[in-house]
PDB file of N, CA and C in Angstrom:
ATOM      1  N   UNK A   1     -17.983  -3.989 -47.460  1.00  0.00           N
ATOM      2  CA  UNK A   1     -17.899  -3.849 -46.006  1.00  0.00           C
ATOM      3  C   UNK A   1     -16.707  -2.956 -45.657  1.00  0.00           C
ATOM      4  N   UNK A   2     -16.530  -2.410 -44.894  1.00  0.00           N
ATOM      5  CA  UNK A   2     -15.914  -1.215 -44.311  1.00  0.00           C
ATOM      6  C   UNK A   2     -14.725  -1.809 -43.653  1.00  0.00           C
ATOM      7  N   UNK A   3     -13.410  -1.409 -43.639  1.00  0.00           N
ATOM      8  CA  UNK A   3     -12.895  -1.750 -42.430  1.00  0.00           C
ATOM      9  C   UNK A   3     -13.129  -1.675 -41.001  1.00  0.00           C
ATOM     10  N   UNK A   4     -13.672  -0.618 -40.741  1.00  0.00           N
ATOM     11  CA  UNK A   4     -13.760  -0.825 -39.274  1.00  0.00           C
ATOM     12  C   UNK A   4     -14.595  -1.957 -38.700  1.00  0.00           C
ATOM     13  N   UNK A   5     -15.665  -2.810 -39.735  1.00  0.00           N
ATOM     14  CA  UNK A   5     -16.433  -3.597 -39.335  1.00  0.00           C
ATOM     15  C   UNK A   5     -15.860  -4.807 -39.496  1.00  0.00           C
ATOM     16  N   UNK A   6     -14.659  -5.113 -40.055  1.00  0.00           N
ATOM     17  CA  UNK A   6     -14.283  -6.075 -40.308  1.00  0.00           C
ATOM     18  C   UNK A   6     -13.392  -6.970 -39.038  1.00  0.00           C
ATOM     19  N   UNK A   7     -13.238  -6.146 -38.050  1.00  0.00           N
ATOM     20  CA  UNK A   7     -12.714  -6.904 -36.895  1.00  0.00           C
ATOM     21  C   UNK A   7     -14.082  -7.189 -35.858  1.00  0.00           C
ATOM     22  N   UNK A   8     -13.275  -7.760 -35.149  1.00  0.00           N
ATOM     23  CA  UNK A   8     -14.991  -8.537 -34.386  1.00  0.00           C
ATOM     24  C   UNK A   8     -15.018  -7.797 -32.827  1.00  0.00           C
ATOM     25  N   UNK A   9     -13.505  -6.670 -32.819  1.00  0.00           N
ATOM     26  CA  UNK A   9     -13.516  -5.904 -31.463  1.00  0.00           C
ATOM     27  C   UNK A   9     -13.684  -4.479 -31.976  1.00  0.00           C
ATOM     28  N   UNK A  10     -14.879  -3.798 -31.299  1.00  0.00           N
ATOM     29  CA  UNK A  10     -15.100  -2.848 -31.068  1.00  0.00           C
ATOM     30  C   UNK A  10     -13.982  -1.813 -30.060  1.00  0.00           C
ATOM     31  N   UNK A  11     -13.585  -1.408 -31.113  1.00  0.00           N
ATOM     32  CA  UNK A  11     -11.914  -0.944 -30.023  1.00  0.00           C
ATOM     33  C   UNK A  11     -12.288   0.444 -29.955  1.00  0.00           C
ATOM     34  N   UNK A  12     -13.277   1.170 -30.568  1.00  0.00           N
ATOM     35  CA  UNK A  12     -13.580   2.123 -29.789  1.00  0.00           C
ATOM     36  C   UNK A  12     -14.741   2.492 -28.918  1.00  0.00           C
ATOM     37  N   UNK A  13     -15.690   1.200 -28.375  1.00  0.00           N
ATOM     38  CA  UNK A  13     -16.642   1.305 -27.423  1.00  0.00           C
ATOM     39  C   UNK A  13     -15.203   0.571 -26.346  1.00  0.00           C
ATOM     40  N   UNK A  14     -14.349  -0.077 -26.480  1.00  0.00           N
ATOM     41  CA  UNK A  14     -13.508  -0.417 -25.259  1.00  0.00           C
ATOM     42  C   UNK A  14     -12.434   0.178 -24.800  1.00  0.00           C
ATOM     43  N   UNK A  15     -12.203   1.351 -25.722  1.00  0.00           N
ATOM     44  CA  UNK A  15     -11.684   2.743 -24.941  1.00  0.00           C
ATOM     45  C   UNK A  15     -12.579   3.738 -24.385  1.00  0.00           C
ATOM     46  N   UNK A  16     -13.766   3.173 -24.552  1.00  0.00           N
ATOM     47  CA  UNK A  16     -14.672   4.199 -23.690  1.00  0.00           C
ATOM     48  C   UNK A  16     -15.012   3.253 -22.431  1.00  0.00           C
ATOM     49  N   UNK A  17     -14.735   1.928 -22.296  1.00  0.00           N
ATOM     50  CA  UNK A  17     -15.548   1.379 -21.231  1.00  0.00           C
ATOM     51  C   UNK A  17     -14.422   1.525 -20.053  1.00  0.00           C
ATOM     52  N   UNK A  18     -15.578   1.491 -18.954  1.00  0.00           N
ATOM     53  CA  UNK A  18     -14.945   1.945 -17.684  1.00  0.00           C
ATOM     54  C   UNK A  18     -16.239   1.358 -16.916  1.00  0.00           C
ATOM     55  N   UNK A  19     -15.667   0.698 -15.874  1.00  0.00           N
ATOM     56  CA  UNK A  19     -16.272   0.345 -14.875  1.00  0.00           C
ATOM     57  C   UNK A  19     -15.830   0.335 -13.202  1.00  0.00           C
ATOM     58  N   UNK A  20     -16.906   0.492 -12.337  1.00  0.00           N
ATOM     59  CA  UNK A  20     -15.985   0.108 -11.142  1.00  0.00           C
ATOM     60  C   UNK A  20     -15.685  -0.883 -10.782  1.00  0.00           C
ATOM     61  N   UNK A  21     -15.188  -0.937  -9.525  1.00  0.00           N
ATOM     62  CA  UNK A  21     -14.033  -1.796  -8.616  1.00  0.00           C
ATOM     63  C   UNK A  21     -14.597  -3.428  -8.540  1.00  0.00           C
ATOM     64  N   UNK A  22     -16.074  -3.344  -8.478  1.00  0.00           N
ATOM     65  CA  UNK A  22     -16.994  -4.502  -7.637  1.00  0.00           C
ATOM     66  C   UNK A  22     -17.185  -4.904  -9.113  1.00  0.00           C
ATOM     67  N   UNK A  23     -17.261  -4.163 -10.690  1.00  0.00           N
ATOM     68  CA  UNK A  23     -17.602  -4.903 -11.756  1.00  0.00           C
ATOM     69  C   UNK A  23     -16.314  -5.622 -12.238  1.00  0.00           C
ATOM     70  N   UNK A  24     -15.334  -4.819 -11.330  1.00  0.00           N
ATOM     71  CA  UNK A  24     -13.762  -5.785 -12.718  1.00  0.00           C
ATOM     72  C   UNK A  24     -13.706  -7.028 -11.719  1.00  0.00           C
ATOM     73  N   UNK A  25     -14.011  -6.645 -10.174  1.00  0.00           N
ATOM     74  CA  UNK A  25     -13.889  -8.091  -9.614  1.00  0.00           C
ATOM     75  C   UNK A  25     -14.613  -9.191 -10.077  1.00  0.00           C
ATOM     76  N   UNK A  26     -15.509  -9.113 -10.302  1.00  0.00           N
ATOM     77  CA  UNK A  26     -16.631  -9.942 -10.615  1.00  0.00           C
ATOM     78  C   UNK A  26     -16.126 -10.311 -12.265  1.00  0.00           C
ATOM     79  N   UNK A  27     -15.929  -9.543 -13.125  1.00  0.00           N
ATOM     80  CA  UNK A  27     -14.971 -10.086 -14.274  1.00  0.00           C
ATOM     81  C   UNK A  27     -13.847 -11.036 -14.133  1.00  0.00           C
ATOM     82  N   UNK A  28     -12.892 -10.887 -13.134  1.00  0.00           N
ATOM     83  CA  UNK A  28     -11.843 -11.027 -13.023  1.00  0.00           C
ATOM     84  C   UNK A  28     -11.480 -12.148 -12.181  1.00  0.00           C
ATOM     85  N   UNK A  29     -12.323 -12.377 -11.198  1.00  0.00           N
ATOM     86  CA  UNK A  29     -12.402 -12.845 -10.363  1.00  0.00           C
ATOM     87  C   UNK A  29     -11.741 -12.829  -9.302  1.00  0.00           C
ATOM     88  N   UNK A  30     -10.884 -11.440  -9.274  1.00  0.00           N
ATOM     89  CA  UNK A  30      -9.978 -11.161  -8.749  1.00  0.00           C
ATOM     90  C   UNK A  30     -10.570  -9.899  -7.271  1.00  0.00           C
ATOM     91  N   UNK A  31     -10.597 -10.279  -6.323  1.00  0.00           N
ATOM     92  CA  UNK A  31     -11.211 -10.082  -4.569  1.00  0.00           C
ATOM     93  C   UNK A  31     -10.989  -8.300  -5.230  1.00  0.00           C
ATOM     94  N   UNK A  32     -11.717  -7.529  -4.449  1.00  0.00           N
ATOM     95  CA  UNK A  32     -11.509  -6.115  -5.052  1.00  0.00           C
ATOM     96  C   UNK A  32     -10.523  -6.055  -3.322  1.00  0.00           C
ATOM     97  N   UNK A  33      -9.995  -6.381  -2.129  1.00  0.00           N
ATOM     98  CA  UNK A  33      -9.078  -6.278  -1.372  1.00  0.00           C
ATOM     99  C   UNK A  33      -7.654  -6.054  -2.248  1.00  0.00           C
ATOM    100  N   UNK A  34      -7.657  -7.308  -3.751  1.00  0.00           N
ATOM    101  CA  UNK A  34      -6.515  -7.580  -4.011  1.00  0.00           C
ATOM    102  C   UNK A  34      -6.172  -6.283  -5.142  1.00  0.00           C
ATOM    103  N   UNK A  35      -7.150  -6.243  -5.562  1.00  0.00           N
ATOM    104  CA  UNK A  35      -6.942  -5.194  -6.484  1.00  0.00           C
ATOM    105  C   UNK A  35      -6.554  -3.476  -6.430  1.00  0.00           C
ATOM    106  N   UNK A  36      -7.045  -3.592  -4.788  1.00  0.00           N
ATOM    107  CA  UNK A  36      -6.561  -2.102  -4.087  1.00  0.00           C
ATOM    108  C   UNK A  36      -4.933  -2.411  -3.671  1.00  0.00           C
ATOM    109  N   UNK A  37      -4.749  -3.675  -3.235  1.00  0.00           N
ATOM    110  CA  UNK A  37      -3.407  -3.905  -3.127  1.00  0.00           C
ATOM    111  C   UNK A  37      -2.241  -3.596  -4.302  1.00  0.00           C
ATOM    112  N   UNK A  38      -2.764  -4.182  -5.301  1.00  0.00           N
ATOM    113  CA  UNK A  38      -2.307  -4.335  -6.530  1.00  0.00           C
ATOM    114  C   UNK A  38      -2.045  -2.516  -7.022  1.00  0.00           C
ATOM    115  N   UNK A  39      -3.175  -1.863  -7.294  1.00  0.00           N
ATOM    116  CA  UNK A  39      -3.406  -0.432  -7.152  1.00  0.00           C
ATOM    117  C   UNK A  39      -1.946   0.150  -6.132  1.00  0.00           C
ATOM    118  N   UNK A  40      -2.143  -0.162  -5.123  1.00  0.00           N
ATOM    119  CA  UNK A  40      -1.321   0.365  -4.023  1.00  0.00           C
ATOM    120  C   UNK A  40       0.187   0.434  -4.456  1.00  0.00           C
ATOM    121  N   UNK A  41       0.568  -0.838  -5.031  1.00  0.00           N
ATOM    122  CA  UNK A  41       1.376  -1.557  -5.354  1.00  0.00           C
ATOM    123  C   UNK A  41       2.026  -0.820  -6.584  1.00  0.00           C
ATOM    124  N   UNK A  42       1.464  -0.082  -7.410  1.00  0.00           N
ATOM    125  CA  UNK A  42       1.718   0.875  -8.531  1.00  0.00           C
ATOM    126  C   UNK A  42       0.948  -0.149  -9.646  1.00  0.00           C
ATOM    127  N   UNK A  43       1.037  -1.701  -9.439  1.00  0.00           N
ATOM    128  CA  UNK A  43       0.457  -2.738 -10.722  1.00  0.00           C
ATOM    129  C   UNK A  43      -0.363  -2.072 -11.583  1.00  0.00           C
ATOM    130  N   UNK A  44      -1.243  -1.186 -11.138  1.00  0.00           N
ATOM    131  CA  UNK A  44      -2.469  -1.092 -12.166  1.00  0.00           C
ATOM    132  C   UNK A  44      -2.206   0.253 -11.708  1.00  0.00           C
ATOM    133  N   UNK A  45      -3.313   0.971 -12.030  1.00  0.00           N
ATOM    134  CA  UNK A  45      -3.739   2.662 -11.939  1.00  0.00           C
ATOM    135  C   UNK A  45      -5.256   2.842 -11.937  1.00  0.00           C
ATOM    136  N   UNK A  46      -6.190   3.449 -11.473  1.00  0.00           N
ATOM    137  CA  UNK A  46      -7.153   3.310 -11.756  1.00  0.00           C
ATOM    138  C   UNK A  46      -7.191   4.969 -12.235  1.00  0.00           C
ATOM    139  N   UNK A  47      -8.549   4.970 -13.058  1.00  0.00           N
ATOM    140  CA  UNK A  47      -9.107   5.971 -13.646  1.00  0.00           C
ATOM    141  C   UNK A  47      -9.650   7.263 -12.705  1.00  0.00           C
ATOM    142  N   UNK A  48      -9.645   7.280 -11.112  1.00  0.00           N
ATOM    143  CA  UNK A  48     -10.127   8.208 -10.333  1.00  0.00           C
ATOM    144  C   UNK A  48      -8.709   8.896  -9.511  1.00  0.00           C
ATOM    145  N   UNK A  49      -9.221  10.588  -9.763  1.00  0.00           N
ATOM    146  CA  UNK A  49      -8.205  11.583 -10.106  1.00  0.00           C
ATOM    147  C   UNK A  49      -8.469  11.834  -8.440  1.00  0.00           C
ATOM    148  N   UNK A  50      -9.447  11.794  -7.419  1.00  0.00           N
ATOM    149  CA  UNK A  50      -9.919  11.980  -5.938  1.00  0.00           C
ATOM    150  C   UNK A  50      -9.817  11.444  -5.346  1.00  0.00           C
ATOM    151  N   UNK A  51      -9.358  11.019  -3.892  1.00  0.00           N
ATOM    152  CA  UNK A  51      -9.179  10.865  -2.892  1.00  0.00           C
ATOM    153  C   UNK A  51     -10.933  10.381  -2.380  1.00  0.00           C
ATOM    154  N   UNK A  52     -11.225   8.887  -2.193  1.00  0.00           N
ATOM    155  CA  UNK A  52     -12.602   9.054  -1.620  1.00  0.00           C
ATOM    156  C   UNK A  52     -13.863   8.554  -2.476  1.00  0.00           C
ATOM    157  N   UNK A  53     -13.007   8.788  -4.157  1.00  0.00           N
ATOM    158  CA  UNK A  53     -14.120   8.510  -5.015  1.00  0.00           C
ATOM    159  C   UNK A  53     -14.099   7.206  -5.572  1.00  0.00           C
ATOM    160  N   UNK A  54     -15.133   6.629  -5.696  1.00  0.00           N
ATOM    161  CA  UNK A  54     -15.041   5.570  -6.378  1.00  0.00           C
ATOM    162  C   UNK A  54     -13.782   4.776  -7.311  1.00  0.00           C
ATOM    163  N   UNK A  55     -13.618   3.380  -7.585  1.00  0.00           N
ATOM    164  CA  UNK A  55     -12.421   3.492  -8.508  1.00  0.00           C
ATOM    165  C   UNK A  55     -12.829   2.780  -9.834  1.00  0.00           C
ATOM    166  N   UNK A  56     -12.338   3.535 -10.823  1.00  0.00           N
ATOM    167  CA  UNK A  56     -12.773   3.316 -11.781  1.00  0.00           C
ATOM    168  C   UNK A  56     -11.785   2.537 -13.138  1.00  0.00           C
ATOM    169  N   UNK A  57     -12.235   1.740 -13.611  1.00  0.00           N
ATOM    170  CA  UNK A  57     -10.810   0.856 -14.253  1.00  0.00           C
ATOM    171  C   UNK A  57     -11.405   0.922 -15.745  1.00  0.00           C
ATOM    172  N   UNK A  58     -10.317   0.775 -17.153  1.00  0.00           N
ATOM    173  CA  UNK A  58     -10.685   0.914 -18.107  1.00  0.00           C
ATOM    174  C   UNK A  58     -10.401  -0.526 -18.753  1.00  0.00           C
ATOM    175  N   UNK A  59     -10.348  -0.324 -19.886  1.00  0.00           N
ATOM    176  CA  UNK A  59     -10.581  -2.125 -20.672  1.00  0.00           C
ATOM    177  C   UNK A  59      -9.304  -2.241 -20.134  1.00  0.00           C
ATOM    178  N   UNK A  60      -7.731  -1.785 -20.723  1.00  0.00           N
ATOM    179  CA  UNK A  60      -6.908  -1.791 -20.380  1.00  0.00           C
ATOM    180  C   UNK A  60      -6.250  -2.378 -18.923  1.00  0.00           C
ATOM    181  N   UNK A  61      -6.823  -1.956 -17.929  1.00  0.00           N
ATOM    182  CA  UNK A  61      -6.462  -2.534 -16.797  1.00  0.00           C
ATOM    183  C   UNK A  61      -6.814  -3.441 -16.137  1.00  0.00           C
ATOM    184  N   UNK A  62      -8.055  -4.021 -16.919  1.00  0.00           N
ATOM    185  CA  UNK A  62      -9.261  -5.139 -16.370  1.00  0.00           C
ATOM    186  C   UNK A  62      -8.234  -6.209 -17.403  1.00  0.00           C
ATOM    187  N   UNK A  63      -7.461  -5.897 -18.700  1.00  0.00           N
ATOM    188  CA  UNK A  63      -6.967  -6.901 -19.098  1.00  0.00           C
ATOM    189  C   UNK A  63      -6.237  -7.479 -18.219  1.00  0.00           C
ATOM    190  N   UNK A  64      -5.311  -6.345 -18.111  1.00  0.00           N
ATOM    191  CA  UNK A  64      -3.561  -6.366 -17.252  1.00  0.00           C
ATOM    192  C   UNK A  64      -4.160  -7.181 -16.174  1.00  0.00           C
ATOM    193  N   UNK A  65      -5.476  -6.796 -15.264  1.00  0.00           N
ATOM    194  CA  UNK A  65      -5.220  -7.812 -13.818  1.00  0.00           C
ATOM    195  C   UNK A  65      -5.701  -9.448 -14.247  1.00  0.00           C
ATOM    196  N   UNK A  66      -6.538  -9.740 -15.388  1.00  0.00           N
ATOM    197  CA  UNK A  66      -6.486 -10.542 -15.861  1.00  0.00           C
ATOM    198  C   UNK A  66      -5.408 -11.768 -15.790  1.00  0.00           C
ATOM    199  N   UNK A  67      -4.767 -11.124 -17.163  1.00  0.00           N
ATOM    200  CA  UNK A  67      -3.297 -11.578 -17.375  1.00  0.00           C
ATOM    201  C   UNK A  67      -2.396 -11.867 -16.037  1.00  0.00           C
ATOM    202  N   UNK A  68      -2.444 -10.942 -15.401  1.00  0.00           N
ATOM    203  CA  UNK A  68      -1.636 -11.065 -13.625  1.00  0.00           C
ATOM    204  C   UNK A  68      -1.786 -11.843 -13.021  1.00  0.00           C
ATOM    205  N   UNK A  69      -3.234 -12.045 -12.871  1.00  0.00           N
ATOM    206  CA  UNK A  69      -3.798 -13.539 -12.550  1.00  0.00           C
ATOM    207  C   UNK A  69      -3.191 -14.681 -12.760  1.00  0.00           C
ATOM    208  N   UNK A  70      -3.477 -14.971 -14.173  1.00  0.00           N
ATOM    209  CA  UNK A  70      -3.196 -16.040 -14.845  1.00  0.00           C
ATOM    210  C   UNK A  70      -1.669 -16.479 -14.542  1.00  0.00           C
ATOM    211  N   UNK A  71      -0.394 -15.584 -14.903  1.00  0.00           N
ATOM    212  CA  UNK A  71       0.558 -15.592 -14.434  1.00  0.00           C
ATOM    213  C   UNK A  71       0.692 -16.022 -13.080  1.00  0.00           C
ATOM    214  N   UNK A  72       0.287 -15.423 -12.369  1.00  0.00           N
ATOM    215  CA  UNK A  72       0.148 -16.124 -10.416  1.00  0.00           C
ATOM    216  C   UNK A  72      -0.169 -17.211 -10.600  1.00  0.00           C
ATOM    217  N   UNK A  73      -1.560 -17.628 -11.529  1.00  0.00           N
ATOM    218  CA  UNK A  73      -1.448 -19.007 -10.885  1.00  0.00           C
ATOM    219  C   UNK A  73      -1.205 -19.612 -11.678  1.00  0.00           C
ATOM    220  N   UNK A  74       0.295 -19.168 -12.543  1.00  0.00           N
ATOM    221  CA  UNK A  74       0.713 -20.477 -12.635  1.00  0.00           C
ATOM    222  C   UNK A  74       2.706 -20.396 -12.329  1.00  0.00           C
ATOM    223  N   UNK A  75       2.391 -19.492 -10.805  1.00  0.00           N
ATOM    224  CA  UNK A  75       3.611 -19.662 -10.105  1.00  0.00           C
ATOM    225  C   UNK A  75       4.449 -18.247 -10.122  1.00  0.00           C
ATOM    226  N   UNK A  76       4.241 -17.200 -10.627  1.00  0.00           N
ATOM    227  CA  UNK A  76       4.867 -15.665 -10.987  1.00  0.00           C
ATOM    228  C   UNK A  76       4.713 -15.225  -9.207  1.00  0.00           C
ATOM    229  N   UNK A  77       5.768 -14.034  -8.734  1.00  0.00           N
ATOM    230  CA  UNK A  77       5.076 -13.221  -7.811  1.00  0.00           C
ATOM    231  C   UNK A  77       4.712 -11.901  -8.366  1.00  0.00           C
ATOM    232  N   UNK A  78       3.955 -11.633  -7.947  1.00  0.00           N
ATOM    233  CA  UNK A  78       2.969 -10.277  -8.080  1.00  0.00           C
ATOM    234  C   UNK A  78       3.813  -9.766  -9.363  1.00  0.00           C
ATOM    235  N   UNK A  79       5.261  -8.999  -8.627  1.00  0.00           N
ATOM    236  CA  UNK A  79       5.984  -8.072  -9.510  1.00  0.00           C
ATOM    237  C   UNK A  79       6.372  -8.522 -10.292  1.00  0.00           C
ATOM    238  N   UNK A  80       6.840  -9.819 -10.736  1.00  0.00           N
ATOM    239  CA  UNK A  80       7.771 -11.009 -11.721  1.00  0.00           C
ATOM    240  C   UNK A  80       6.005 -10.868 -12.985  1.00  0.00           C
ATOM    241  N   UNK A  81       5.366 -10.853 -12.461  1.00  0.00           N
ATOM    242  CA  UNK A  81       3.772 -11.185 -13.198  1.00  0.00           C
ATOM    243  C   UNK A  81       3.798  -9.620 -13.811  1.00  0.00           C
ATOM    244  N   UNK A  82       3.610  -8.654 -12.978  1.00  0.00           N
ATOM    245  CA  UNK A  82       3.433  -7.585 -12.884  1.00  0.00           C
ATOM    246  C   UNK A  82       4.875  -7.066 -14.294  1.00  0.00           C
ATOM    247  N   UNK A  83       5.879  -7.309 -14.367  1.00  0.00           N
ATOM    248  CA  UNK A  83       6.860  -7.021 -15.669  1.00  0.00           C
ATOM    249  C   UNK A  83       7.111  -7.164 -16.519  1.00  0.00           C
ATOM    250  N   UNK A  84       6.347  -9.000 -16.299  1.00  0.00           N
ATOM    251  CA  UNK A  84       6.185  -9.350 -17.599  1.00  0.00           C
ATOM    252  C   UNK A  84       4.781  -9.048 -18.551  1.00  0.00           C
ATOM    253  N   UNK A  85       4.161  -8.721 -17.601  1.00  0.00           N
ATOM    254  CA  UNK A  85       2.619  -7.861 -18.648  1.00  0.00           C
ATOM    255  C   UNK A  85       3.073  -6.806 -19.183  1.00  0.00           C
ATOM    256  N   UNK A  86       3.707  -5.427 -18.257  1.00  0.00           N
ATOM    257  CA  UNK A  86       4.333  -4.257 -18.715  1.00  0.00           C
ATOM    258  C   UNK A  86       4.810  -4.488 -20.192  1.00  0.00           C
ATOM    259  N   UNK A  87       5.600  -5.626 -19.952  1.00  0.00           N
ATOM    260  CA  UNK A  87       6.283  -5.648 -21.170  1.00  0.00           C
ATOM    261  C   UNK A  87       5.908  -6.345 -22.379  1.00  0.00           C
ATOM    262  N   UNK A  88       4.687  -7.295 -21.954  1.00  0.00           N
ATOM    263  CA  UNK A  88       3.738  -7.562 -23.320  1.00  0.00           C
ATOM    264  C   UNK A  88       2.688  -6.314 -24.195  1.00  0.00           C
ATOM    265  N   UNK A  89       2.471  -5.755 -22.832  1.00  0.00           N
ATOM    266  CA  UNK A  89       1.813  -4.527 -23.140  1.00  0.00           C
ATOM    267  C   UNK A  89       2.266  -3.297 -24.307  1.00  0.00           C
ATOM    268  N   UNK A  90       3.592  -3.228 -23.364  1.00  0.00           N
ATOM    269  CA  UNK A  90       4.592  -2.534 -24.513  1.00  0.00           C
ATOM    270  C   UNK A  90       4.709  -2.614 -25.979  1.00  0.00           C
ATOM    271  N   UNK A  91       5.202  -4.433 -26.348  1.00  0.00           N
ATOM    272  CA  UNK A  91       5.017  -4.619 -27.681  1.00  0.00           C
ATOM    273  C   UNK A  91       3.547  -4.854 -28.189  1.00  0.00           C
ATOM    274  N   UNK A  92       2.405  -5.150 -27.757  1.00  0.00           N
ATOM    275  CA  UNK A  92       0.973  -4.854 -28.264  1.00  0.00           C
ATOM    276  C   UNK A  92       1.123  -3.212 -28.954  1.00  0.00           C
ATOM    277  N   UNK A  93       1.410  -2.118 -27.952  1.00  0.00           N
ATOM    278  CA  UNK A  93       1.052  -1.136 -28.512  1.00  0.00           C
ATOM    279  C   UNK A  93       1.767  -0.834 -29.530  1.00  0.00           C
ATOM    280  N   UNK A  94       3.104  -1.359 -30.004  1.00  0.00           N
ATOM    281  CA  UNK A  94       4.519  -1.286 -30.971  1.00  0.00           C
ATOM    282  C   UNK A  94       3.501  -1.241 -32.078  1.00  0.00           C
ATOM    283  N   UNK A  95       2.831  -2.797 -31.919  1.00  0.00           N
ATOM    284  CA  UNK A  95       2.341  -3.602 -33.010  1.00  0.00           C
ATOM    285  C   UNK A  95       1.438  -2.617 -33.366  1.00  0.00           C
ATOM    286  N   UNK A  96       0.433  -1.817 -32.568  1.00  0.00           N
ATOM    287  CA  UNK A  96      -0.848  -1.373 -32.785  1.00  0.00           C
ATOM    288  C   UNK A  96      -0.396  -0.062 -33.661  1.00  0.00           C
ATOM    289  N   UNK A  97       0.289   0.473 -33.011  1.00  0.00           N
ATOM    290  CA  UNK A  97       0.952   1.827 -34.132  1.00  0.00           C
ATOM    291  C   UNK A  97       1.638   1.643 -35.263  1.00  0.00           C
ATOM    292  N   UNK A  98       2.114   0.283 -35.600  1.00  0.00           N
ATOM    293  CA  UNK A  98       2.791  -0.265 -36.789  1.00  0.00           C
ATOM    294  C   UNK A  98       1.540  -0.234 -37.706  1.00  0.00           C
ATOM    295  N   UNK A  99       0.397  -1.002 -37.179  1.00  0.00           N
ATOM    296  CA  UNK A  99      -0.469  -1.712 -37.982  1.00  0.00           C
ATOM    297  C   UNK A  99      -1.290  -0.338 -38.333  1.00  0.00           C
ATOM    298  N   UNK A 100      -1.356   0.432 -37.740  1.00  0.00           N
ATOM    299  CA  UNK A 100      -2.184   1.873 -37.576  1.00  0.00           C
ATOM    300  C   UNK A 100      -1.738   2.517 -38.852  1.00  0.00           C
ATOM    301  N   UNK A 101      -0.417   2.580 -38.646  1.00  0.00           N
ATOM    302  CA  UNK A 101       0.502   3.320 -40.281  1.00  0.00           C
ATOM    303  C   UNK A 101       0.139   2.427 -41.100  1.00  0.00           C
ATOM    304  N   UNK A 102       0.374   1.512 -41.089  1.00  0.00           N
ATOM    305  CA  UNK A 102      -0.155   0.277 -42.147  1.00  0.00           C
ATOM    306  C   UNK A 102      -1.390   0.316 -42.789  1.00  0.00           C
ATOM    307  N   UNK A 103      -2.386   0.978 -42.482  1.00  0.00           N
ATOM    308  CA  UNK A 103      -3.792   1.493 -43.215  1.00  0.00           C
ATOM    309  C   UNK A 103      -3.662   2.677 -43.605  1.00  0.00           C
TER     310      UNK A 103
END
């Protein structure tokens, strides 16, 4: 068996996935009002480069509002939630380029 088959995440169909605004809510459970806030807010970024166009979110940011969530409810505000993901995020990717050299 191959390495790449040996993990159970497809990590490169979930750098291709992208969905809109009304699918991460419905994932997330998170109001798409809050998520333009959040957006507004700098929290997230979405994937649309236009003024007008749809918004489009990648695995990446459907995690982060996830996680944001979870943090809120269990007492974080937005930005306190919002720094401490940044900064889990941060060491995930440490790890991911460690482990990357590591093969």
């Amino acid at each position: 068996m191959s390495k790449k088959n040996d993990s159970i995440f497809d990590y490169e169909f979930l750098e291709k996935l992208v969905v809109g605004i009304g699918e991460v809510s419905l994932l997330t459970q998170v109001p798409t009002r809050q998520i333009r806030y959040w957006e507004q807010k700098k929290v997230i970024v979405s994937l649309t480069e236009e003024d007008g166009k749809n918004r489009r979110y990648d695995y990446r940011n459907i995690k982060k509002i996830e996680w944001i969530k979870e943090l809120m409810e269990d007492g974080y505000t937005l930005d306190a939630a919002s720094q401490k993901i940044t900064k889990k995020i941060e060491q995930l990717e440490k790890m991911m380029v460690k482990s990357k050299k590591l093969k």
